[in-house]
Protein backbone atom coordinates (compact mmCIF):
# COMPACT_ATOMS: atom_id res chain seq x y z
CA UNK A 1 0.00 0.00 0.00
CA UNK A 2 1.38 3.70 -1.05
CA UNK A 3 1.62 6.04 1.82
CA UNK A 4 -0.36 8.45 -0.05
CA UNK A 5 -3.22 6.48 0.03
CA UNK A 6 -6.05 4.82 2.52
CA UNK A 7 -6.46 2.77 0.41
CA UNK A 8 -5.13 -0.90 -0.07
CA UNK A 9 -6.48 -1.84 -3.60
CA UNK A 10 -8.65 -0.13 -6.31
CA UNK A 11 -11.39 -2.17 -5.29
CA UNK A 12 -11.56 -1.14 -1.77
CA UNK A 13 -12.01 2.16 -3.22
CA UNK A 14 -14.87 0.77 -5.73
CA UNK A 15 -16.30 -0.81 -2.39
CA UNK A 16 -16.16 2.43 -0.02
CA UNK A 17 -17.59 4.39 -3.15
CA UNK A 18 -20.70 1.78 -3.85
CA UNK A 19 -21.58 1.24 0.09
CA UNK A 20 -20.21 3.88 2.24
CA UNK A 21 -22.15 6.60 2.04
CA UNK A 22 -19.23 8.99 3.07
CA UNK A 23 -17.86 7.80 -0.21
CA UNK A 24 -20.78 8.18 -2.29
CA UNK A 25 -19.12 11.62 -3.88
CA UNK A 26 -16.06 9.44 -5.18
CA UNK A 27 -18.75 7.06 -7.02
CA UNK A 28 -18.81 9.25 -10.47
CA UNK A 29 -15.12 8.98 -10.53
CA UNK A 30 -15.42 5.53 -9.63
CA UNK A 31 -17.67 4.88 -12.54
CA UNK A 32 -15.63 7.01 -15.04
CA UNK A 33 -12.46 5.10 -14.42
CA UNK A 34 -14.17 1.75 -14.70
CA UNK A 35 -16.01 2.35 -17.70
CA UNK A 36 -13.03 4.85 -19.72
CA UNK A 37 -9.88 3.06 -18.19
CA UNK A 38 -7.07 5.35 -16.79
CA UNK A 39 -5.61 5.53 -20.25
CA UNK A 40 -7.99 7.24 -21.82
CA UNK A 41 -9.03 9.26 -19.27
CA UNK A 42 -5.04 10.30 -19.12
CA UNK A 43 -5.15 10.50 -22.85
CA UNK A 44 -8.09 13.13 -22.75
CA UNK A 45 -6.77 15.35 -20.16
CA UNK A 46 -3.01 15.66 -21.92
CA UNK A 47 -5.57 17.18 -24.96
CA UNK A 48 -7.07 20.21 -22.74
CA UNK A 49 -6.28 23.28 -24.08
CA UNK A 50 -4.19 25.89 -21.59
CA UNK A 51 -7.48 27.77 -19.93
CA UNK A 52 -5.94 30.98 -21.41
CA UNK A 53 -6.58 29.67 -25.07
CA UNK A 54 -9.69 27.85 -24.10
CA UNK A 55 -12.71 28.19 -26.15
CA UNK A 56 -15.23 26.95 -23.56
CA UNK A 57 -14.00 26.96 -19.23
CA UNK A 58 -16.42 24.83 -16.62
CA UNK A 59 -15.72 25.41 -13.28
CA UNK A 60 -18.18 24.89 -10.27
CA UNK A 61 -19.23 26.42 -7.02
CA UNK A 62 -19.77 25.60 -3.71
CA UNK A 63 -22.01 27.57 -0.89
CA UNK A 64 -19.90 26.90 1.67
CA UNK A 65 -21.13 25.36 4.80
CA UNK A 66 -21.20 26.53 8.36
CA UNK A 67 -21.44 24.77 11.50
């Protein structure tokens, strides 16, 4: 196991994603990865433009939350 990471395996990752629902968030990701592969997903991001020459920039926002 990397000592970056909590966890052991990709599939205890797949696991906390599907049934922890402190994971739930990571699920999208999850799915992206196991449908795409990392190599395409890889591939695709290398072929983002710079955002100063993009044509089209998505970003998203967050209320933030108080306690």
């Amino acid at each position: 196991m990397s000592p970056h990471s909590i966890y052991s395996s990709w599939g205890d990752l797949q696991d906390y994603a599907a049934h922890d629902t402190a994971g739930r968030d990571l699920q999208p990701l999850v799915n992206l990865v196991d449908t795409h592969g990392t190599e395409a997903i890889l591939t695709a991001v290398a072929h983002l433009a710079p955002e100063p020459h993009a044509q089209v920039t998505v970003s998203t926002a967050h209320k933030a939350k108080r306690a």
